[in-house]
N, C-alpha and C. Protein backbone atom coordinates (compact mmCIF):
# COMPACT_ATOMS: atom_id res chain seq x y z
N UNK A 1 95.62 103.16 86.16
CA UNK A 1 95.25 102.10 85.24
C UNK A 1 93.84 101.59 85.55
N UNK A 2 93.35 100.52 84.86
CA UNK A 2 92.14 100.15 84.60
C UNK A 2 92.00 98.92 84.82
N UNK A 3 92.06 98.17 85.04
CA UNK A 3 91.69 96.72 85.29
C UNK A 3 90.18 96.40 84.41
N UNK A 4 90.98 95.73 83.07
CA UNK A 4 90.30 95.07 82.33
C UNK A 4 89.63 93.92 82.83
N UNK A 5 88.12 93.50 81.87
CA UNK A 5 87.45 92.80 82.29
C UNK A 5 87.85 91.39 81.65
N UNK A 6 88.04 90.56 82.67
CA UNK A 6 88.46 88.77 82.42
C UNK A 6 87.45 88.23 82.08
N UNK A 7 86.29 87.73 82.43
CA UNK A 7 85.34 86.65 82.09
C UNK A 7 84.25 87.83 81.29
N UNK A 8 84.24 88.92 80.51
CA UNK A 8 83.53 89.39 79.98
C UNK A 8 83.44 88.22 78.63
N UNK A 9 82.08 87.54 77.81
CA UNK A 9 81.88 86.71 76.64
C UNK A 9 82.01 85.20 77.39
N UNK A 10 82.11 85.37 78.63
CA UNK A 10 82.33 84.05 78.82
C UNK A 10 81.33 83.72 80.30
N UNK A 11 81.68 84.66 80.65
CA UNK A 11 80.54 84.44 82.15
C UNK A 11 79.23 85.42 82.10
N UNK A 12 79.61 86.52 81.44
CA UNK A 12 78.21 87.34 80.98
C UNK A 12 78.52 88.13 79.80
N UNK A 13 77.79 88.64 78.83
CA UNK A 13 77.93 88.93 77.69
C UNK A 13 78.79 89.77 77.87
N UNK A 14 79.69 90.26 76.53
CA UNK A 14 81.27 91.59 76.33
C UNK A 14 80.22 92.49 76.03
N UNK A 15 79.28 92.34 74.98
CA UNK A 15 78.46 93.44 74.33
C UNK A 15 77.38 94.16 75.20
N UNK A 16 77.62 95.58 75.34
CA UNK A 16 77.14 96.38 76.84
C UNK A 16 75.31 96.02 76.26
N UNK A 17 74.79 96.05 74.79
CA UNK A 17 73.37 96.06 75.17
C UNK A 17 73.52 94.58 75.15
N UNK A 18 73.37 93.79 74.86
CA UNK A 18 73.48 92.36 75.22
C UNK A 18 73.51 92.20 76.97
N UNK A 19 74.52 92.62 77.45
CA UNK A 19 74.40 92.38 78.65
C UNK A 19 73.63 92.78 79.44
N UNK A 20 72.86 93.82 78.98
CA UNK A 20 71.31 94.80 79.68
C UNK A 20 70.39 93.55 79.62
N UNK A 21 70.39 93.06 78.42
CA UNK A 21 69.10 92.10 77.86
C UNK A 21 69.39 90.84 79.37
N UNK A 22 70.73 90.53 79.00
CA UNK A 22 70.84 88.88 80.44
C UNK A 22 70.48 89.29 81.19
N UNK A 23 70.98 90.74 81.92
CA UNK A 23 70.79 91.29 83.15
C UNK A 23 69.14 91.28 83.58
N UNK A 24 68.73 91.60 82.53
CA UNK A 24 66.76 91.84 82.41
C UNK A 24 66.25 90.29 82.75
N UNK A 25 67.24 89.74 81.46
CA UNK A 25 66.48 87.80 81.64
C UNK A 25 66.63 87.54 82.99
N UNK A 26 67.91 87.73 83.54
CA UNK A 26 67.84 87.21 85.04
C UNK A 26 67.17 88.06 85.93
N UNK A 27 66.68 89.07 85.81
CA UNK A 27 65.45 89.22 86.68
C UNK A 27 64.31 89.22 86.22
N UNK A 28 64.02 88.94 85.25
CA UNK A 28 62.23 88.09 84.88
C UNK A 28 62.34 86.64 84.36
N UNK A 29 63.81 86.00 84.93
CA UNK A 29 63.79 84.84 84.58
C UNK A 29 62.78 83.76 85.82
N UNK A 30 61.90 82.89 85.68
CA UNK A 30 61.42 82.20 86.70
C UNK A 30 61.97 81.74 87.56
N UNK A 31 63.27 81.69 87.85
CA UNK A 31 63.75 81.64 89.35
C UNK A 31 64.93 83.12 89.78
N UNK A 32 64.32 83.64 89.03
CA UNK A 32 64.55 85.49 89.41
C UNK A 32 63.27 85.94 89.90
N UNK A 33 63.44 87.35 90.52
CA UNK A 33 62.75 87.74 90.68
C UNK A 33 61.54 88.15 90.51
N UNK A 34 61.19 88.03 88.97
CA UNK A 34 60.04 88.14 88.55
C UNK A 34 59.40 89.53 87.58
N UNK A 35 60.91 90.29 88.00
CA UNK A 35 60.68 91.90 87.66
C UNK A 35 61.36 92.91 87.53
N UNK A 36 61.91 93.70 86.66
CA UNK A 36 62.71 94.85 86.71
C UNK A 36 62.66 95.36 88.03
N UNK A 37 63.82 95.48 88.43
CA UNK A 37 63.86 96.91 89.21
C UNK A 37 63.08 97.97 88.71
N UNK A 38 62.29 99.31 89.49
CA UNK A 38 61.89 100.79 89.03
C UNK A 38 62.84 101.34 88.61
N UNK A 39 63.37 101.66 87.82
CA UNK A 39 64.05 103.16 87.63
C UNK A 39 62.99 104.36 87.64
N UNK A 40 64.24 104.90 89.01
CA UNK A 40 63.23 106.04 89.33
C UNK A 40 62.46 106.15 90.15
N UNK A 41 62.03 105.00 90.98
CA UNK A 41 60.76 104.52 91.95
C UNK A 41 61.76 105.53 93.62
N UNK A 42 60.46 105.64 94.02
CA UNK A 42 60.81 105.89 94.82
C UNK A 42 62.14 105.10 95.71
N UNK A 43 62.88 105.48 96.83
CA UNK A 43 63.52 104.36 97.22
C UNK A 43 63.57 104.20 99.01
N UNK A 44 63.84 103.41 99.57
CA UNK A 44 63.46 103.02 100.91
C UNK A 44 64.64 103.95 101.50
N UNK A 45 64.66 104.27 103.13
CA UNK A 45 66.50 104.26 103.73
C UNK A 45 66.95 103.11 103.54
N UNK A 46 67.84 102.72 103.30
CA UNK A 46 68.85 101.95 103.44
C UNK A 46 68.77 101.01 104.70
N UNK A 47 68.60 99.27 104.63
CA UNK A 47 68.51 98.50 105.29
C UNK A 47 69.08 97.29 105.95
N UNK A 48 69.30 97.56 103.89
CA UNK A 48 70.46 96.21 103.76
C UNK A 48 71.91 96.57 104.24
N UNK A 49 72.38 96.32 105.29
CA UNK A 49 73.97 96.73 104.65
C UNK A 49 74.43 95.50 104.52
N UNK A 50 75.04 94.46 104.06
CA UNK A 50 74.96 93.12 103.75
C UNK A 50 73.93 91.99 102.86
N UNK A 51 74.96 91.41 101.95
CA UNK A 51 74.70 90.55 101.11
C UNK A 51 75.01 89.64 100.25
N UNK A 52 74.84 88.37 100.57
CA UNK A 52 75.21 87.14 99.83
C UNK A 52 74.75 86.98 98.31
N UNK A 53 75.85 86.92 97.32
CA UNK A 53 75.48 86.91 96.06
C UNK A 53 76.29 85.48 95.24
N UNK A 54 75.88 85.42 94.34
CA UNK A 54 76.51 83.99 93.83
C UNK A 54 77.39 84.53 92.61
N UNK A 55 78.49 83.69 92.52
CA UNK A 55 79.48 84.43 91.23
C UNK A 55 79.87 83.52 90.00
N UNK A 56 78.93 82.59 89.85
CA UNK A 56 79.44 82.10 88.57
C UNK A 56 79.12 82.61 87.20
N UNK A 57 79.12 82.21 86.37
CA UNK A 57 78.41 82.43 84.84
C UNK A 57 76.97 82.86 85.09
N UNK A 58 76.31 83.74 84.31
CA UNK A 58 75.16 84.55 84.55
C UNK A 58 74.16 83.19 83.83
N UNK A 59 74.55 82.51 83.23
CA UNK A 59 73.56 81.07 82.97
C UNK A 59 73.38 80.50 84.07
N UNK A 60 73.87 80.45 84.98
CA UNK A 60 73.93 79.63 86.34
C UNK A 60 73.93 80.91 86.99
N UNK A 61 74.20 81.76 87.80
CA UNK A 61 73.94 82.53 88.78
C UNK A 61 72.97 83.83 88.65
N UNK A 62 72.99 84.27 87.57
CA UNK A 62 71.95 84.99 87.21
C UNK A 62 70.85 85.58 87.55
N UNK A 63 70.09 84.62 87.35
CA UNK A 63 68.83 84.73 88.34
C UNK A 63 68.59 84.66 89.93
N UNK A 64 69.65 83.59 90.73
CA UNK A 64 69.94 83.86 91.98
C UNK A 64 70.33 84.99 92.27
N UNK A 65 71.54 85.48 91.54
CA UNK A 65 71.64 86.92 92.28
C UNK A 65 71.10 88.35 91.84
N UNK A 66 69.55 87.62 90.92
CA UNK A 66 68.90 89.30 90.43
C UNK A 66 68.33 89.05 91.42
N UNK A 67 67.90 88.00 92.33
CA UNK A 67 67.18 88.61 93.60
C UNK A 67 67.60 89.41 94.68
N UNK A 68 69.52 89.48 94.75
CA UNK A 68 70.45 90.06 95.86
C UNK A 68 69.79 91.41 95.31
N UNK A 69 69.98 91.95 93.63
CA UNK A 69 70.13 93.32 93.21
C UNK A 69 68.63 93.98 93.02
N UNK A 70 67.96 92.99 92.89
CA UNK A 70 66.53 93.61 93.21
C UNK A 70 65.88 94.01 94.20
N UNK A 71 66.67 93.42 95.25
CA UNK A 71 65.81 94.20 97.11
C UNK A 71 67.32 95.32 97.02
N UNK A 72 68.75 95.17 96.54
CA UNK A 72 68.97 96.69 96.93
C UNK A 72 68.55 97.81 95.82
N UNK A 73 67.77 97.14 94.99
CA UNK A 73 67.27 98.32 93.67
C UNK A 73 66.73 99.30 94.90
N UNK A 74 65.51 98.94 95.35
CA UNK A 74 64.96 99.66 96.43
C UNK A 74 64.71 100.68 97.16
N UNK A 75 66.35 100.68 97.27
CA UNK A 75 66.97 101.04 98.56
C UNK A 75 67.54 102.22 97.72
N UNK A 76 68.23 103.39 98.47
CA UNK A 76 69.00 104.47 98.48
C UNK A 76 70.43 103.84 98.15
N UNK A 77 70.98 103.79 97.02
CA UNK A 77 72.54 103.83 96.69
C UNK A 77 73.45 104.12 97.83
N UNK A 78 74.23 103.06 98.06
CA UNK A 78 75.10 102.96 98.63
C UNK A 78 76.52 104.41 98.09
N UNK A 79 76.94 105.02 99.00
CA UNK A 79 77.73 105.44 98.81
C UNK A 79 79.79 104.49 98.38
N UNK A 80 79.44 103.49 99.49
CA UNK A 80 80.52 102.84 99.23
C UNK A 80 79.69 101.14 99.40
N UNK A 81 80.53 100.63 98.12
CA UNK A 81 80.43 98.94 98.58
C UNK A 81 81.46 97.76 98.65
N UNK A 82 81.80 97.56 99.49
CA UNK A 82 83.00 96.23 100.01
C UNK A 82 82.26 95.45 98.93
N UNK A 83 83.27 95.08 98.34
CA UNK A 83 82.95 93.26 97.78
C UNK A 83 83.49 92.53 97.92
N UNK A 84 83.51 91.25 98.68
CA UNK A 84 84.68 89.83 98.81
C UNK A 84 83.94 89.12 98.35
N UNK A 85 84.86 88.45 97.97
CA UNK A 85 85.00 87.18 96.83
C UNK A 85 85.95 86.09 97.31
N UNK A 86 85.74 84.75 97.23
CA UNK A 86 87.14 83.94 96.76
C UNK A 86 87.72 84.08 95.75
N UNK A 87 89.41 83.82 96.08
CA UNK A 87 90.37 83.90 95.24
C UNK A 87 90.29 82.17 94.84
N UNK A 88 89.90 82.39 93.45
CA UNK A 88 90.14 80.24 92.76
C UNK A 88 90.81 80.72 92.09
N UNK A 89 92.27 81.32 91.79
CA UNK A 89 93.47 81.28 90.89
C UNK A 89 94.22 81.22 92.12
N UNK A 90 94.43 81.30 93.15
CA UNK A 90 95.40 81.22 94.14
C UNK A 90 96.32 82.20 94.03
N UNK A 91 96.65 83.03 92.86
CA UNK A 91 97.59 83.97 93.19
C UNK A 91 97.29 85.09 94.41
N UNK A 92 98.13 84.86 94.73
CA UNK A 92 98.34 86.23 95.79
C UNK A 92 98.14 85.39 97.20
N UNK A 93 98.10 86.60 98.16
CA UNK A 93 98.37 86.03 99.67
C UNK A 93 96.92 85.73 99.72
N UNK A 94 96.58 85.61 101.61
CA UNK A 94 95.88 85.07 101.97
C UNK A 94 94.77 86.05 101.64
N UNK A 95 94.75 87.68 101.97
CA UNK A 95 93.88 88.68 101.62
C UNK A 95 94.49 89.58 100.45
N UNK A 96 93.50 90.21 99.34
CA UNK A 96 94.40 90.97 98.95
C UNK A 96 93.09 91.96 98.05
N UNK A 97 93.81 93.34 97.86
CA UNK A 97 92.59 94.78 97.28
C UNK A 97 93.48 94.75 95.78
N UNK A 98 92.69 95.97 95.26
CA UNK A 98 93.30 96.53 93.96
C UNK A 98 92.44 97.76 94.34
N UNK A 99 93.74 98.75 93.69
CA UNK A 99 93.37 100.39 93.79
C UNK A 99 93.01 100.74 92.43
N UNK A 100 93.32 99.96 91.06
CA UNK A 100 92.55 99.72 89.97
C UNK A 100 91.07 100.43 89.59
N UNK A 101 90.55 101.26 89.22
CA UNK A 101 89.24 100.84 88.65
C UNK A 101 88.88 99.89 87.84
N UNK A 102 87.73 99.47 87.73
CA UNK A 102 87.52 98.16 87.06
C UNK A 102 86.48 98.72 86.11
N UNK A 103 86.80 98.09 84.59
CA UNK A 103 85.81 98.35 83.15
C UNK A 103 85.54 97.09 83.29
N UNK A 104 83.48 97.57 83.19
CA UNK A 104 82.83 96.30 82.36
C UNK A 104 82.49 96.55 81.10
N UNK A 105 81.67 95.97 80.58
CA UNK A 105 81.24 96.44 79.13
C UNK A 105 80.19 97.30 79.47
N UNK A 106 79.80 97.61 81.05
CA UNK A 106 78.73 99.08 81.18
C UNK A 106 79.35 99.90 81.78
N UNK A 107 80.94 99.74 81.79
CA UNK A 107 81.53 101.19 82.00
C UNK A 107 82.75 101.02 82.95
N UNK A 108 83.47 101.85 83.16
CA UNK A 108 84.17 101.80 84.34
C UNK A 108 83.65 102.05 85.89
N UNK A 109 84.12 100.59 86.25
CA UNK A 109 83.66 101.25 87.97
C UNK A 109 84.69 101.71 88.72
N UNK A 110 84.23 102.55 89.62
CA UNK A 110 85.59 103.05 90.49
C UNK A 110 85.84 102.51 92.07
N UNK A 111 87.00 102.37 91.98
CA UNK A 111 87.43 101.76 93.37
C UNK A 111 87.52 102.74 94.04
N UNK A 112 87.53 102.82 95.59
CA UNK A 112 87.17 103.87 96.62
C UNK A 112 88.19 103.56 97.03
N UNK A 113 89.55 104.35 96.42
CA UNK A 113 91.04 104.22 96.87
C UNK A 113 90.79 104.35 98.79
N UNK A 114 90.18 105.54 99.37
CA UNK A 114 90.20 106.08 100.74
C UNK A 114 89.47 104.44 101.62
N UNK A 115 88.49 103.74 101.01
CA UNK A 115 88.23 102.72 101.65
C UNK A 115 88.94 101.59 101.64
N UNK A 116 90.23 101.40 100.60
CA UNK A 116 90.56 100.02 100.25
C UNK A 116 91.98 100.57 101.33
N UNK A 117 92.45 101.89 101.46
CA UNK A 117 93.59 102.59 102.61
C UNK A 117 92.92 102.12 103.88
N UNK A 118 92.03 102.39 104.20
CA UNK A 118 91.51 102.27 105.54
C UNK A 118 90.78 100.34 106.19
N UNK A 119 91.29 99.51 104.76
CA UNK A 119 91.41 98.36 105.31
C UNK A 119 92.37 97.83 105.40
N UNK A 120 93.52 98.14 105.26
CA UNK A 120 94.85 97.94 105.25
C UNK A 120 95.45 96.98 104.90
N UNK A 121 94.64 96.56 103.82
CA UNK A 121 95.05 94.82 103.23
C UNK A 121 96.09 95.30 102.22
N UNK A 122 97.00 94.19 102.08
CA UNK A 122 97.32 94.41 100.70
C UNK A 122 97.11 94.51 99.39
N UNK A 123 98.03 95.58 98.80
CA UNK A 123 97.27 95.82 97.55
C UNK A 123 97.92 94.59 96.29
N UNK A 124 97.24 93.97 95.55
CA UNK A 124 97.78 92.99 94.80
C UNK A 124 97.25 92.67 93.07
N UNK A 125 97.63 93.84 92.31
CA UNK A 125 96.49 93.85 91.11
C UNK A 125 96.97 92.48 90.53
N UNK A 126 97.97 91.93 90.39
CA UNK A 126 97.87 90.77 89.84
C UNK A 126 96.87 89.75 90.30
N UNK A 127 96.94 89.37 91.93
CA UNK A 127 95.69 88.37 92.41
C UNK A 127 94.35 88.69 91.57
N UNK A 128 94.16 90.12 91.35
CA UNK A 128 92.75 90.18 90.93
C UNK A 128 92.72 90.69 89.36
N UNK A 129 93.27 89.93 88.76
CA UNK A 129 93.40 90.16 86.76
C UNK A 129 92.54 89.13 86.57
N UNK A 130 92.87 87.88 87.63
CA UNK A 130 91.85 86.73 86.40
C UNK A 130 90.81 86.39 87.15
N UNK A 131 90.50 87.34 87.81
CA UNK A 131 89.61 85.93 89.44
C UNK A 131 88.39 86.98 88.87
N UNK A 132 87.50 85.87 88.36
CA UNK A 132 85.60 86.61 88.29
C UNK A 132 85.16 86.49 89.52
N UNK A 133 85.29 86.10 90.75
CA UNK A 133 84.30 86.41 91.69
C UNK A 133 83.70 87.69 92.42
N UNK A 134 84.41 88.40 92.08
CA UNK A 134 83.86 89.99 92.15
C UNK A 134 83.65 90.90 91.01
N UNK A 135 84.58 90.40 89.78
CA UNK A 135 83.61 91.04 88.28
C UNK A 135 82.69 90.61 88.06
N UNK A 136 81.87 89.64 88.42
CA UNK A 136 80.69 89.30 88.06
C UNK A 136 79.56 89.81 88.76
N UNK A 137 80.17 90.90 89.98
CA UNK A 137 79.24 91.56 90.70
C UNK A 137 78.53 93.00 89.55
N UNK A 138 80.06 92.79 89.40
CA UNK A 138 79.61 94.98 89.05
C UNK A 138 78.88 94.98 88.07
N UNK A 139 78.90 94.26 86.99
CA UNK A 139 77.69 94.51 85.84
C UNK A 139 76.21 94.62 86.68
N UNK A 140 75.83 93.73 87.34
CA UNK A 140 74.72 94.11 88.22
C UNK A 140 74.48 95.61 88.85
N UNK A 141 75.57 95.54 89.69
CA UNK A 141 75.77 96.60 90.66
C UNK A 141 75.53 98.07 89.34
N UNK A 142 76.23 97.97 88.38
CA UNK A 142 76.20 98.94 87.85
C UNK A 142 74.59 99.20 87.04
N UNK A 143 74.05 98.15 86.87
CA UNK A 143 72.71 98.24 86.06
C UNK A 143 71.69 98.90 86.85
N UNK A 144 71.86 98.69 88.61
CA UNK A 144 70.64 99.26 89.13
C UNK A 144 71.22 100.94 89.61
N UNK A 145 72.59 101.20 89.75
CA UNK A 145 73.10 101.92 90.57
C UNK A 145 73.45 103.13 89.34
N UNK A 146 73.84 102.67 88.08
CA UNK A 146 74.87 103.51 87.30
C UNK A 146 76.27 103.55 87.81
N UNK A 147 76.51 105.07 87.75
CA UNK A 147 78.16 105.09 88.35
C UNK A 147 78.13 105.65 89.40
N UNK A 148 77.30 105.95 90.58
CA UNK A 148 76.79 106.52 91.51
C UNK A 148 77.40 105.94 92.95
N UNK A 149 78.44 104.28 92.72
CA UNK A 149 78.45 103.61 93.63
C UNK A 149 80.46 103.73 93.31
N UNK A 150 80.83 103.73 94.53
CA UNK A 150 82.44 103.24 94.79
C UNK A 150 82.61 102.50 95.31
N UNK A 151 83.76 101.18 94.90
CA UNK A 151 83.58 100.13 95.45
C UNK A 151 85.03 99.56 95.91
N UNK A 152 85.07 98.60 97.23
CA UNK A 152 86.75 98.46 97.53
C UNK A 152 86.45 96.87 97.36
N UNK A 153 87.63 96.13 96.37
CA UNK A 153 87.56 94.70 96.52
C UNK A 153 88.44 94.20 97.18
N UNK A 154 88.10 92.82 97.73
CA UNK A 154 88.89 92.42 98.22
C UNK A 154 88.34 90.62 97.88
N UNK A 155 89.92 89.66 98.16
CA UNK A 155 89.58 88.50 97.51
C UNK A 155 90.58 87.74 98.26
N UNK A 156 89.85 86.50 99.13
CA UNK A 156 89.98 85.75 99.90
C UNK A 156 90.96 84.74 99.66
N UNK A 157 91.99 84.23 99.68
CA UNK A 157 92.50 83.40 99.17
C UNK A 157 92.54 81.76 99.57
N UNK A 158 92.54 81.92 101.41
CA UNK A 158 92.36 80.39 102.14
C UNK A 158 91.65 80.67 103.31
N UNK A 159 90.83 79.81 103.69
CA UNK A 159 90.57 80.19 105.25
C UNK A 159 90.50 78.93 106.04
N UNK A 160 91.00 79.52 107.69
CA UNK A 160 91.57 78.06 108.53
C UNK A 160 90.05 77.81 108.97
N UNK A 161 89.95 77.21 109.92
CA UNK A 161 88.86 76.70 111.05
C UNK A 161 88.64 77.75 111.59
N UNK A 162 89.36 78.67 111.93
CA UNK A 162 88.78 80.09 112.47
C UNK A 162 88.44 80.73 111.76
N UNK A 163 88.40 80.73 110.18
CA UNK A 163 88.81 81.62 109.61
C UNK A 163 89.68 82.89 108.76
N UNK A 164 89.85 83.72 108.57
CA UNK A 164 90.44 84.19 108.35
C UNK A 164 90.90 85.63 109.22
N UNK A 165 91.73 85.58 109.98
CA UNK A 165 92.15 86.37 110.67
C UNK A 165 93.23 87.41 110.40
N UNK A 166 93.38 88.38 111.17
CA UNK A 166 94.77 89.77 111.01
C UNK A 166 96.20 88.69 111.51
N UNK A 167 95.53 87.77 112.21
CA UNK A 167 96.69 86.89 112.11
C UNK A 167 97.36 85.99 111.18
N UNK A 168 96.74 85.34 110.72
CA UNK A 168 96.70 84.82 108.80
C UNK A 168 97.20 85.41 108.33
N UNK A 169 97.69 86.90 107.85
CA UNK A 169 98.69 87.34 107.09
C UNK A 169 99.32 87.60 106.87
């Protein structure tokens, strides 16, 4: 199955060229970056492995996080990318994946079944039907990357004073 997109028309455009155009505004928006990514530009090794991105509505986060996707434009495509998110619907446990691929309106992305096995969280496609904090990644992810990238989610649900631990669940 597929794991349809929830906040598509509401947090960033449903319509795939529409959503090229926001994707563009938020990186030549004045508190974006200032600039398309190259397509095609040469690209660095790989530096980043880590990165803080913001997940609300692309009117509000937008431009903050065309600056996350513009330093990994850069860079050499990730073969695999973890994404966590908070869980704000509360369903599900404390951690939880989907073996799902996920459709945006620029395509289906694919989950890296072998990476979401080898974190051994639970799998929970319901926790992740309504929660945008990690669909609001992949339209990005997919604009600089294409379909070139596999990705394992995962979505936070509470965390103590320590954190969130293998003990927590």
């Amino acid at each position: 199955m597929v794991r349809t997109p929830h906040v598509a028309g509401q947090f960033y455009e449903a319509d795939p060229e529409r959503l090229r155009r926001q994707i563009e505004g938020s990186f030549l928006h004045p508190l974006g970056p200032g600039a398309l990514p190259e397509k095609g530009a040469a690209r660095s090794e790989r530096d980043i492995v880590a990165c803080i991105s913001p997940h609300a509505g692309y009117m509000y986060s937008g431009p903050p996080a065309a600056h996350v996707y513009h330093a990994l434009s850069g860079q050499e495509p990730p073969s695999r990318v973890v994404i966590l998110g908070p869980n704000h619907t509360g369903i599900g446990g404390v951690l939880s994946t989907s073996i799902e691929d996920w459709a945006t309106p620029l395509g289906v992305a694919r989950v890296d079944r072998e990476a979401v096995a080898a974190l051994n969280i639970p799998v929970d496609e319901y926790a992740h039907r309504y929660e945008h904090s990690l669909e609001v990644q992949l339209p990005f992810l997919q604009y600089i990357y294409g379909d070139s990238f596999m990705f394992a989610p995962v979505i936070i649900s509470a965390t103590g004073p320590n954190g969130v631990g293998i003990e927590d669940r």
